[in-house]
N, C-alpha and C. Protein backbone atom coordinates (compact mmCIF):
# COMPACT_ATOMS: atom_id res chain seq x y z
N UNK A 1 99.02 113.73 88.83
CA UNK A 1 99.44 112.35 88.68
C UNK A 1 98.40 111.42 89.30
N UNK A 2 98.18 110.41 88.54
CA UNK A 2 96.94 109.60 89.13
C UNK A 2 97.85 108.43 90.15
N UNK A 3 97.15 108.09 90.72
CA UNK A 3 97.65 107.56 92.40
C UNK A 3 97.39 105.89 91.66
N UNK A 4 98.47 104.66 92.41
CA UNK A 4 98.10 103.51 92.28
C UNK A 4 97.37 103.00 93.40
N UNK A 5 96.54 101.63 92.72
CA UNK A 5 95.91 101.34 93.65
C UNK A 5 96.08 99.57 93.92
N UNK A 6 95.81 99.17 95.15
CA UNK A 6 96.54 97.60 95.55
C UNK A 6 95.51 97.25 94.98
N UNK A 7 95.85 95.82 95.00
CA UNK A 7 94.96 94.52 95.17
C UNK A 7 94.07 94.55 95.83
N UNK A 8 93.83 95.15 96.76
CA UNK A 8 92.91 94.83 97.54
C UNK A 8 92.04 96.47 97.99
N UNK A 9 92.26 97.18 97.11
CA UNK A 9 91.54 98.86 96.79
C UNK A 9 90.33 98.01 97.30
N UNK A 10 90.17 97.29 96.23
CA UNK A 10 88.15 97.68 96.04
C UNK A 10 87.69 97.31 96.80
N UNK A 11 87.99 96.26 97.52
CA UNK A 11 87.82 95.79 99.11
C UNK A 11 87.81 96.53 100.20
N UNK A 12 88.49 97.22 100.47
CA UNK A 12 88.98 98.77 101.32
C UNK A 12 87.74 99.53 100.81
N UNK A 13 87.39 99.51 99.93
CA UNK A 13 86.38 100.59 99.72
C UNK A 13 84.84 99.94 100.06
N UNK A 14 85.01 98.74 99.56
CA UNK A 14 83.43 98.13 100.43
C UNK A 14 83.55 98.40 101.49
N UNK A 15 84.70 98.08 102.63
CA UNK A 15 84.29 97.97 103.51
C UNK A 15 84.57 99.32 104.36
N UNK A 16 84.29 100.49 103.79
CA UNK A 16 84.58 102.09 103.91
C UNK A 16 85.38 102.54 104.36
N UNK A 17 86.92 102.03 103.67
CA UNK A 17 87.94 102.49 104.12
C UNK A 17 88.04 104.16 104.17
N UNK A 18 88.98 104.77 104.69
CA UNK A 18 89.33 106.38 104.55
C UNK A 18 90.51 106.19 103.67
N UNK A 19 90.37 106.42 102.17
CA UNK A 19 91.51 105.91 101.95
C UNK A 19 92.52 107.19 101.93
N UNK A 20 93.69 107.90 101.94
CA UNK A 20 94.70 108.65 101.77
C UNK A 20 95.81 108.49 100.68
N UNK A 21 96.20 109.18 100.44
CA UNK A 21 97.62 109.46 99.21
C UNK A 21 98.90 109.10 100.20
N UNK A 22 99.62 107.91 99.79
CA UNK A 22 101.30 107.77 100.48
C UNK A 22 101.96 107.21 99.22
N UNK A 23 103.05 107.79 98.92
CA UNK A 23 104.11 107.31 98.30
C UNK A 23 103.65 106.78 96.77
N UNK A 24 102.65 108.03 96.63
CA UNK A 24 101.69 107.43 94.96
C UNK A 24 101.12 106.45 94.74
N UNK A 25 100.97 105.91 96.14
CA UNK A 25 99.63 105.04 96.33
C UNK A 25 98.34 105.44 97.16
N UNK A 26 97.47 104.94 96.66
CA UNK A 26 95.94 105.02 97.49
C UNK A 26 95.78 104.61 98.30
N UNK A 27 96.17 104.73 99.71
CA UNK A 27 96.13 103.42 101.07
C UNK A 27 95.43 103.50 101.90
N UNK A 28 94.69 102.53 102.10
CA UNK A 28 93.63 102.60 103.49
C UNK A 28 94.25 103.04 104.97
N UNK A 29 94.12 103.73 105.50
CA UNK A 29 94.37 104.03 107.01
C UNK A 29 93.46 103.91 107.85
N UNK A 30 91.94 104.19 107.67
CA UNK A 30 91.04 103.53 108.64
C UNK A 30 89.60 103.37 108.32
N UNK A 31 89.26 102.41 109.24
CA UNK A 31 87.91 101.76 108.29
C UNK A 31 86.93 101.63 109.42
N UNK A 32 87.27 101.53 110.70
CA UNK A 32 85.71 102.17 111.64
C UNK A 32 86.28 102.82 112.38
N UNK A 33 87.10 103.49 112.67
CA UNK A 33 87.54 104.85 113.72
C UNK A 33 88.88 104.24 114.33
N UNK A 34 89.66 105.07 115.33
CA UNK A 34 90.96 104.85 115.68
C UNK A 34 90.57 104.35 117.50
N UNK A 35 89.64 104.73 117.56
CA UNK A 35 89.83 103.96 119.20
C UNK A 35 88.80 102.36 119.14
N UNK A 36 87.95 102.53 118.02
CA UNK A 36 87.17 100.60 117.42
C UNK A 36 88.18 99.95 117.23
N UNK A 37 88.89 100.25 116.25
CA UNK A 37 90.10 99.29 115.25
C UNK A 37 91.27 98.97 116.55
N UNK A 38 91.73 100.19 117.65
CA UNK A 38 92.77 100.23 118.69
C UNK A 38 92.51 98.76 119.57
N UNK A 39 90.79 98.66 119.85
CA UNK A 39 90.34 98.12 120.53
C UNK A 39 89.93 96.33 120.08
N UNK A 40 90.05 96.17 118.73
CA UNK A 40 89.74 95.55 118.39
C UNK A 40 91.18 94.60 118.19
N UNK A 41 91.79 95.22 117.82
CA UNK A 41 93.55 94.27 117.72
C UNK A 41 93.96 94.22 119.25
N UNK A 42 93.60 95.10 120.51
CA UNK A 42 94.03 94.64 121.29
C UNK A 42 93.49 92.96 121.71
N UNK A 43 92.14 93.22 121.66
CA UNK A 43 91.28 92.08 122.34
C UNK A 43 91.11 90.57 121.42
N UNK A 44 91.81 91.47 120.23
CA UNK A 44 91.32 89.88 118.94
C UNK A 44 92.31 89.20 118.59
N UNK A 45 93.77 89.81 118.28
CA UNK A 45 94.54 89.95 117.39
C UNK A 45 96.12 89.43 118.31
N UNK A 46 96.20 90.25 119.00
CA UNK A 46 97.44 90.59 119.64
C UNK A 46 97.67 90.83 121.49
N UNK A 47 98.73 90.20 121.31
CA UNK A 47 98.73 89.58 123.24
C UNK A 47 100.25 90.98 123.36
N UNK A 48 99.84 92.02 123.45
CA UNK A 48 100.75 93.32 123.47
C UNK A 48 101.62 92.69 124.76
N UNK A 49 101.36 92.13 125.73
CA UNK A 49 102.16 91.72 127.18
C UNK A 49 103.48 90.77 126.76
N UNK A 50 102.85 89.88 125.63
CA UNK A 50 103.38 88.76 125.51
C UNK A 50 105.06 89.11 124.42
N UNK A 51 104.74 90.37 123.92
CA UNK A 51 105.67 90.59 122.62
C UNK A 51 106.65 91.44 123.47
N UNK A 52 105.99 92.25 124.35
CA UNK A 52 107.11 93.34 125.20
C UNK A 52 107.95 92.10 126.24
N UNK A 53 107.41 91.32 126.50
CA UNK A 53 107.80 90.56 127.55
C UNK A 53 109.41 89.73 126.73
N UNK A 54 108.64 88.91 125.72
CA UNK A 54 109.79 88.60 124.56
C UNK A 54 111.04 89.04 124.20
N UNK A 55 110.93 90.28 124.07
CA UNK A 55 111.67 91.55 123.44
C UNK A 55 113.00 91.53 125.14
N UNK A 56 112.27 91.95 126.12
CA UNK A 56 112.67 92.18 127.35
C UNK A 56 113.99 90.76 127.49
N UNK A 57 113.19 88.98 127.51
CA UNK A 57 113.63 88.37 127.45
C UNK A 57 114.38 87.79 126.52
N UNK A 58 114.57 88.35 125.60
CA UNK A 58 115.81 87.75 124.82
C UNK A 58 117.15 88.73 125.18
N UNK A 59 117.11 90.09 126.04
CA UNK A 59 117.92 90.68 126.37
C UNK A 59 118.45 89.95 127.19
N UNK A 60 118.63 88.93 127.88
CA UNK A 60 119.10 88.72 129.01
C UNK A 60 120.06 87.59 128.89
């Protein structure tokens, strides 16, 4: 069975995605290694303190 592919395949592939087989699609999972990309959403992307903290405070 041939696999689908997103919108945004060919893009994933310039930019050398690894792409994998899920759910009969073609999906990117990683595109410069797992501890670059880890490192890169911590410092660019995402305030990890700020969302646990959130989560914590709406419990209360």
């Amino acid at each position: 069975m041939k696999l689908l592919k997103t919108p945004l395949y060919e893009e994933c592939q310039k930019l050398g995605a690894k792409m994998v087989p899920f759910a009969n699609w073609e999906m990117p999972v990683s595109f410069s290694g797992l501890i670059e990309e880890h490192n890169a959403v911590r410092k660019k992307c995402w305030n990890v303190r700020h969302i646990s903290y959130g989560c914590c405070a709406s419990k209360r």
